[in-house]
PDB file of N, CA and C in Angstrom:
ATOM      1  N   UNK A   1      80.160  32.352 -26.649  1.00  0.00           N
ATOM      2  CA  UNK A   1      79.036  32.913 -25.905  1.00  0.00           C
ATOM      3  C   UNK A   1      77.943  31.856 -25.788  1.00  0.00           C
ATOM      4  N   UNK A   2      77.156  31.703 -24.631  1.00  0.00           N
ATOM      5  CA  UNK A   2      75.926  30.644 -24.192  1.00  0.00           C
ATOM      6  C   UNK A   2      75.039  31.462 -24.155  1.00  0.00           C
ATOM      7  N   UNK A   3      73.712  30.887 -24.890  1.00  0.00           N
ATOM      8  CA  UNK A   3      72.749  31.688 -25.063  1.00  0.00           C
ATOM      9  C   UNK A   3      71.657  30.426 -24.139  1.00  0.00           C
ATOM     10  N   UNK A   4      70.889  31.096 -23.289  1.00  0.00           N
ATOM     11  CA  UNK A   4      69.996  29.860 -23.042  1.00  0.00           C
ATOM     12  C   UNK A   4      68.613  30.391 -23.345  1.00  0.00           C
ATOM     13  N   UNK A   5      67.702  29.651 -23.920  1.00  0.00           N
ATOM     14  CA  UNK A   5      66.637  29.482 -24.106  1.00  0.00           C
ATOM     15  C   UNK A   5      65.471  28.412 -23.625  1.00  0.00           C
ATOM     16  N   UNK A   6      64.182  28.797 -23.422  1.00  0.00           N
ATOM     17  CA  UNK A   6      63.124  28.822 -23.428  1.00  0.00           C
ATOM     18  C   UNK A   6      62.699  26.974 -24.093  1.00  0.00           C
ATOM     19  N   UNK A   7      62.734  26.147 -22.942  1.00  0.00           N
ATOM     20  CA  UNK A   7      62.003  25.419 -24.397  1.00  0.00           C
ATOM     21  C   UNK A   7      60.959  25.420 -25.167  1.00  0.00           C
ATOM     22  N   UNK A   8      60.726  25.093 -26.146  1.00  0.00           N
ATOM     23  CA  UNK A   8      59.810  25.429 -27.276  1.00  0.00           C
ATOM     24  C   UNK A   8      59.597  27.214 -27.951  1.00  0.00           C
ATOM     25  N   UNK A   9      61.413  27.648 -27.779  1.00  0.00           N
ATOM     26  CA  UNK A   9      61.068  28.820 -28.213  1.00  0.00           C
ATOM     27  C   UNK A   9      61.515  28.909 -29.285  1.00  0.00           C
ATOM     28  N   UNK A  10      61.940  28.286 -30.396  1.00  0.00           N
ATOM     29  CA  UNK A  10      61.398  28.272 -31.805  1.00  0.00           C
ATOM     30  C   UNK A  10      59.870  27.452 -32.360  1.00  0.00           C
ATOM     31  N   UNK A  11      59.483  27.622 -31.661  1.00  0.00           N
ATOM     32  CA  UNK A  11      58.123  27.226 -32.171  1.00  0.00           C
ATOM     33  C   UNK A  11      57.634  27.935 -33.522  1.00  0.00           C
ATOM     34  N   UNK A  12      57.238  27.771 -34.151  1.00  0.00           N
ATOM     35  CA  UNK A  12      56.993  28.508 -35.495  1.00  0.00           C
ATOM     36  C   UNK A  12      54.999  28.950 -35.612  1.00  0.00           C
ATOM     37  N   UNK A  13      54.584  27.794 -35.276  1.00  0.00           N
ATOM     38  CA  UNK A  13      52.974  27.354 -35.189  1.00  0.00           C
ATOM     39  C   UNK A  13      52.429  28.193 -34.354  1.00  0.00           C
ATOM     40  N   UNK A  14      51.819  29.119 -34.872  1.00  0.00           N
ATOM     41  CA  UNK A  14      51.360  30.095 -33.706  1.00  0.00           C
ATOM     42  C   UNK A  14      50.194  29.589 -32.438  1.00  0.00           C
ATOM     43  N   UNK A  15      49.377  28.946 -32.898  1.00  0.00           N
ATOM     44  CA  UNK A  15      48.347  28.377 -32.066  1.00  0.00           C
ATOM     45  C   UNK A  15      49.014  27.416 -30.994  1.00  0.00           C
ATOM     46  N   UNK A  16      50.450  26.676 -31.513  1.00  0.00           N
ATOM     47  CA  UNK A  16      51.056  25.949 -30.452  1.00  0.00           C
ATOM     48  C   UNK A  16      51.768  26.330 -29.432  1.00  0.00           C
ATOM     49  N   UNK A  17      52.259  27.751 -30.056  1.00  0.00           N
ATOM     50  CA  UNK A  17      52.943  28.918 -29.382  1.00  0.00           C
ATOM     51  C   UNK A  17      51.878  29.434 -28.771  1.00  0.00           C
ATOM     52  N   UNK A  18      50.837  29.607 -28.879  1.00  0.00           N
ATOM     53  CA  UNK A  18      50.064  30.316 -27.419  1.00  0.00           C
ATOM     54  C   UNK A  18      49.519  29.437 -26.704  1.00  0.00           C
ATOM     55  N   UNK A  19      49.405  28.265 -27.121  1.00  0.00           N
ATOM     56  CA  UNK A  19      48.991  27.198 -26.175  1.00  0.00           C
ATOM     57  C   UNK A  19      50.463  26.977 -24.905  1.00  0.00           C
ATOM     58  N   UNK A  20      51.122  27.390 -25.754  1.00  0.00           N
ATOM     59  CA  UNK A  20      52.529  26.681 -25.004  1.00  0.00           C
ATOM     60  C   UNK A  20      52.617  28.211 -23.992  1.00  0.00           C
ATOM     61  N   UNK A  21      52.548  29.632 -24.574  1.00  0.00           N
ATOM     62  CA  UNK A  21      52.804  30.536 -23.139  1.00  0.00           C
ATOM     63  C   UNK A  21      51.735  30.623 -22.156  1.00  0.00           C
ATOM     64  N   UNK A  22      50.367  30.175 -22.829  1.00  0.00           N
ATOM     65  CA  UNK A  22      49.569  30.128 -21.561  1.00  0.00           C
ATOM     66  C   UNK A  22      49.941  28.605 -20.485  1.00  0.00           C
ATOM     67  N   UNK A  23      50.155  27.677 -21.183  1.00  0.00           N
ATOM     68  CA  UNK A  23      50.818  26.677 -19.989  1.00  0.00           C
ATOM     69  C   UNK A  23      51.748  26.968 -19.223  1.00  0.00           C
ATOM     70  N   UNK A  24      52.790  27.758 -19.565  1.00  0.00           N
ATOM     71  CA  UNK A  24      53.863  28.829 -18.757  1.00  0.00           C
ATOM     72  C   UNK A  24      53.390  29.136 -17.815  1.00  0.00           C
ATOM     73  N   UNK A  25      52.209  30.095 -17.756  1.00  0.00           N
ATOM     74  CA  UNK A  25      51.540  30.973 -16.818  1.00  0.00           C
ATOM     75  C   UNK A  25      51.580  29.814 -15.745  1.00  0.00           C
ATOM     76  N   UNK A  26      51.015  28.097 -15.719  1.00  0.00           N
ATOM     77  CA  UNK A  26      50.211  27.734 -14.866  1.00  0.00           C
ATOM     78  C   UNK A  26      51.391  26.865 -13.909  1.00  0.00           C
ATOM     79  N   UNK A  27      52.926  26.632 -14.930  1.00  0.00           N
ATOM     80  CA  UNK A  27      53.590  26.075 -14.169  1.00  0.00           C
ATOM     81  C   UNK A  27      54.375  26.810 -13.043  1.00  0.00           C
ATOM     82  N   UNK A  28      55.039  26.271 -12.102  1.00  0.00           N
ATOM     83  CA  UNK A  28      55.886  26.422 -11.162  1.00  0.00           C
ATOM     84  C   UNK A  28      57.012  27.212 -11.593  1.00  0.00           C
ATOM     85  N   UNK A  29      57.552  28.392 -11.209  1.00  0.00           N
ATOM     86  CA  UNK A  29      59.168  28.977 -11.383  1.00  0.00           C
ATOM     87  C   UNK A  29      60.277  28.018 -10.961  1.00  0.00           C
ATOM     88  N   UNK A  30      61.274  27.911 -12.043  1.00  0.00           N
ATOM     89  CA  UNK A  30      62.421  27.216 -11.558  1.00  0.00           C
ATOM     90  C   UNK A  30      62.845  27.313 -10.490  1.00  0.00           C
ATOM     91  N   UNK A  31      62.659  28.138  -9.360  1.00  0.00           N
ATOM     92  CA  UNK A  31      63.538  28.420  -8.430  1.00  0.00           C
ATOM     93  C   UNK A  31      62.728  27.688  -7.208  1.00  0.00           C
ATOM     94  N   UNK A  32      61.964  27.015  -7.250  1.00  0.00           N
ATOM     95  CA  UNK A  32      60.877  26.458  -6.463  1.00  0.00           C
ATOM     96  C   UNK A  32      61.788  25.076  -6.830  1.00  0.00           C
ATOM     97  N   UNK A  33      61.487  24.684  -7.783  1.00  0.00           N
ATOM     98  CA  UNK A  33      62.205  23.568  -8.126  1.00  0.00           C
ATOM     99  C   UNK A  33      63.634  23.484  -7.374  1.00  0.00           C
ATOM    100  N   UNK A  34      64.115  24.094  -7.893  1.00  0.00           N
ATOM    101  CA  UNK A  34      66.017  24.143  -7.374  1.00  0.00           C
ATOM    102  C   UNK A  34      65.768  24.438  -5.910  1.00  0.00           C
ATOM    103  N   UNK A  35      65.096  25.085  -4.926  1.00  0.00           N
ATOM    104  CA  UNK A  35      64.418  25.465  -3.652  1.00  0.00           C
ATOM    105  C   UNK A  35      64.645  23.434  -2.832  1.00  0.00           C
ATOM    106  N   UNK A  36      63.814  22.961  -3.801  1.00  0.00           N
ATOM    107  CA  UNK A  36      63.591  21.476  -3.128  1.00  0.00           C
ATOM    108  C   UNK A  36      64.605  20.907  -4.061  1.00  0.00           C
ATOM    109  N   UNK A  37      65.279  21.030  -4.595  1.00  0.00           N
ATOM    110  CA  UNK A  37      66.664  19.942  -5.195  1.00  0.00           C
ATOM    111  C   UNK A  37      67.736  20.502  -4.153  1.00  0.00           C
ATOM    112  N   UNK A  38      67.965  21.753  -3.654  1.00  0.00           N
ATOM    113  CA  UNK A  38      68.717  21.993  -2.675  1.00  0.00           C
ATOM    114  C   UNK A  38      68.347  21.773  -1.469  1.00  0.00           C
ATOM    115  N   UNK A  39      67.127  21.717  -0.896  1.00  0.00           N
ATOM    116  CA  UNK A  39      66.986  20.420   0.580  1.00  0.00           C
ATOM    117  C   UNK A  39      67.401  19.177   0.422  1.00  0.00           C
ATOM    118  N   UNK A  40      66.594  18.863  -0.539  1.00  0.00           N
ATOM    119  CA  UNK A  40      66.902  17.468  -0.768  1.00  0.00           C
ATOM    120  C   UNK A  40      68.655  17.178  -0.753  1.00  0.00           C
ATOM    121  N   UNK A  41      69.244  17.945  -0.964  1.00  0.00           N
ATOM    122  CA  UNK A  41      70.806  17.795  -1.240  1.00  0.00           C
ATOM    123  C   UNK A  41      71.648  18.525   0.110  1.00  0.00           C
ATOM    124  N   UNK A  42      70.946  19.064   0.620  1.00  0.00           N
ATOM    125  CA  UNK A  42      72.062  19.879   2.040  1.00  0.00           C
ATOM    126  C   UNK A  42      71.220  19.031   3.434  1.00  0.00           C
ATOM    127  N   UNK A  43      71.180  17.706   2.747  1.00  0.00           N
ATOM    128  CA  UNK A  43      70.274  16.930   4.348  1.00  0.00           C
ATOM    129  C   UNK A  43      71.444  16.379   5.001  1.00  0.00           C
ATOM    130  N   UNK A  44      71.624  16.145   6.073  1.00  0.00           N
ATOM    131  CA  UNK A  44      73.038  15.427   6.138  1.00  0.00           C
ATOM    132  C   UNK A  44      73.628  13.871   5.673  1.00  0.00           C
ATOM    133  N   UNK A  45      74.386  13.310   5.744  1.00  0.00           N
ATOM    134  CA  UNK A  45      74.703  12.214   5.425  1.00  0.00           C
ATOM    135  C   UNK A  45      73.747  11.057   6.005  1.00  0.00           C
ATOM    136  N   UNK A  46      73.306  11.179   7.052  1.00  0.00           N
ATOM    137  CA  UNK A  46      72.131   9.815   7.313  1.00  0.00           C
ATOM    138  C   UNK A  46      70.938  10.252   7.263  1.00  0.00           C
ATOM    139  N   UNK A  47      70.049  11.378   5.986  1.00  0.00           N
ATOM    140  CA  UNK A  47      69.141  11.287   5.821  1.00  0.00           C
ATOM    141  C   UNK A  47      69.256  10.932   4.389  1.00  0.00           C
ATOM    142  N   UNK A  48      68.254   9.979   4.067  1.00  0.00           N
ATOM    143  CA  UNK A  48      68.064   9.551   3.001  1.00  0.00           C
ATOM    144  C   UNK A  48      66.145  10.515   2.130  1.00  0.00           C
ATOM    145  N   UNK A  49      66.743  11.095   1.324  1.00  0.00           N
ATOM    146  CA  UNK A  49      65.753  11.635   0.729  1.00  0.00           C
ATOM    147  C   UNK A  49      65.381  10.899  -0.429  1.00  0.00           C
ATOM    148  N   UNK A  50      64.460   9.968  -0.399  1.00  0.00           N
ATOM    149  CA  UNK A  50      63.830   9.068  -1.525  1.00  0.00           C
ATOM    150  C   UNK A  50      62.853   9.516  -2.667  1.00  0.00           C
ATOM    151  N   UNK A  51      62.396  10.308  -2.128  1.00  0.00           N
ATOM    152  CA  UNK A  51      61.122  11.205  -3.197  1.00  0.00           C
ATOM    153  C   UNK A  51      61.132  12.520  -3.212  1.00  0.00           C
ATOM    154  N   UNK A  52      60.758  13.039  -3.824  1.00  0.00           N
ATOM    155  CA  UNK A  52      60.711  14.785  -3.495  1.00  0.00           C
ATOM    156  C   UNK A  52      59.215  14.892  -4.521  1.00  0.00           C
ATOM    157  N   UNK A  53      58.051  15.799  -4.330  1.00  0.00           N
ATOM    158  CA  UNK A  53      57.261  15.962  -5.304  1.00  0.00           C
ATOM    159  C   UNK A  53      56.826  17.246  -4.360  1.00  0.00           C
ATOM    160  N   UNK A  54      57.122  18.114  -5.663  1.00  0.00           N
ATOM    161  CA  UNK A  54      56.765  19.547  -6.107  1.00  0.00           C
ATOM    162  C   UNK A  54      55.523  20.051  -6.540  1.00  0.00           C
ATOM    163  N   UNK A  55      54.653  20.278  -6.014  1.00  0.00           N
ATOM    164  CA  UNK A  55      53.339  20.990  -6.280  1.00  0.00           C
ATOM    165  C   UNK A  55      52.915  22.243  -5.745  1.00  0.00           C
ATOM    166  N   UNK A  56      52.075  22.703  -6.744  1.00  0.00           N
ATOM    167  CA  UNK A  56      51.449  23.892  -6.249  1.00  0.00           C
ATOM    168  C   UNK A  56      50.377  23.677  -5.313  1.00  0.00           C
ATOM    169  N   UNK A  57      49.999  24.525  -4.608  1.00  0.00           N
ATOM    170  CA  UNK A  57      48.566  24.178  -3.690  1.00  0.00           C
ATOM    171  C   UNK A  57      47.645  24.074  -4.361  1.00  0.00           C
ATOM    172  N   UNK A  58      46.805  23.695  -3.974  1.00  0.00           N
ATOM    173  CA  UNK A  58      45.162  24.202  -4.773  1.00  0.00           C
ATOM    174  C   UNK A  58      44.608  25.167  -4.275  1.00  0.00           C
ATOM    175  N   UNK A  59      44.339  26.102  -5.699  1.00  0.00           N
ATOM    176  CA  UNK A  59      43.556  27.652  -5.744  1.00  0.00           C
ATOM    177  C   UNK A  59      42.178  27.533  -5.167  1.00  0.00           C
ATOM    178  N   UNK A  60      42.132  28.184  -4.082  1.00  0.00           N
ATOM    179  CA  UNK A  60      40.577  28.156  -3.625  1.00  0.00           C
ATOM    180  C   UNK A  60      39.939  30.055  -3.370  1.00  0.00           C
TER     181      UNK A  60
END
């Protein structure tokens, strides 16, 4: 059986552990990620995709 986890989810340190789920809150969902690793990968053969950078907008 595969269990997948969380990184930093044995954290033991509680103060590092809530530092670490409020940084959660601020990052990006994996699927945003994999979203642009799969353009980047279904381009056709004579596009060359050199960079890819993933950001959120800025909150206004």
């Amino acid at each position: 059986m595969c269990y997948l986890y969380a990184v930093g989810h044995d954290i033991t340190d509680e103060v590092s552990a809530a530092v670490l789920k409020e940084y959660r809150k601020t990052v990006l969902p994996p699927e945003v990620i994999a979203n642009a690793m799969a353009y980047a990968i279904e381009q056709p053969d004579y596009v060359d995709v050199s960079e890819v950078i993933v950001r959120e907008k800025s909150r206004m």
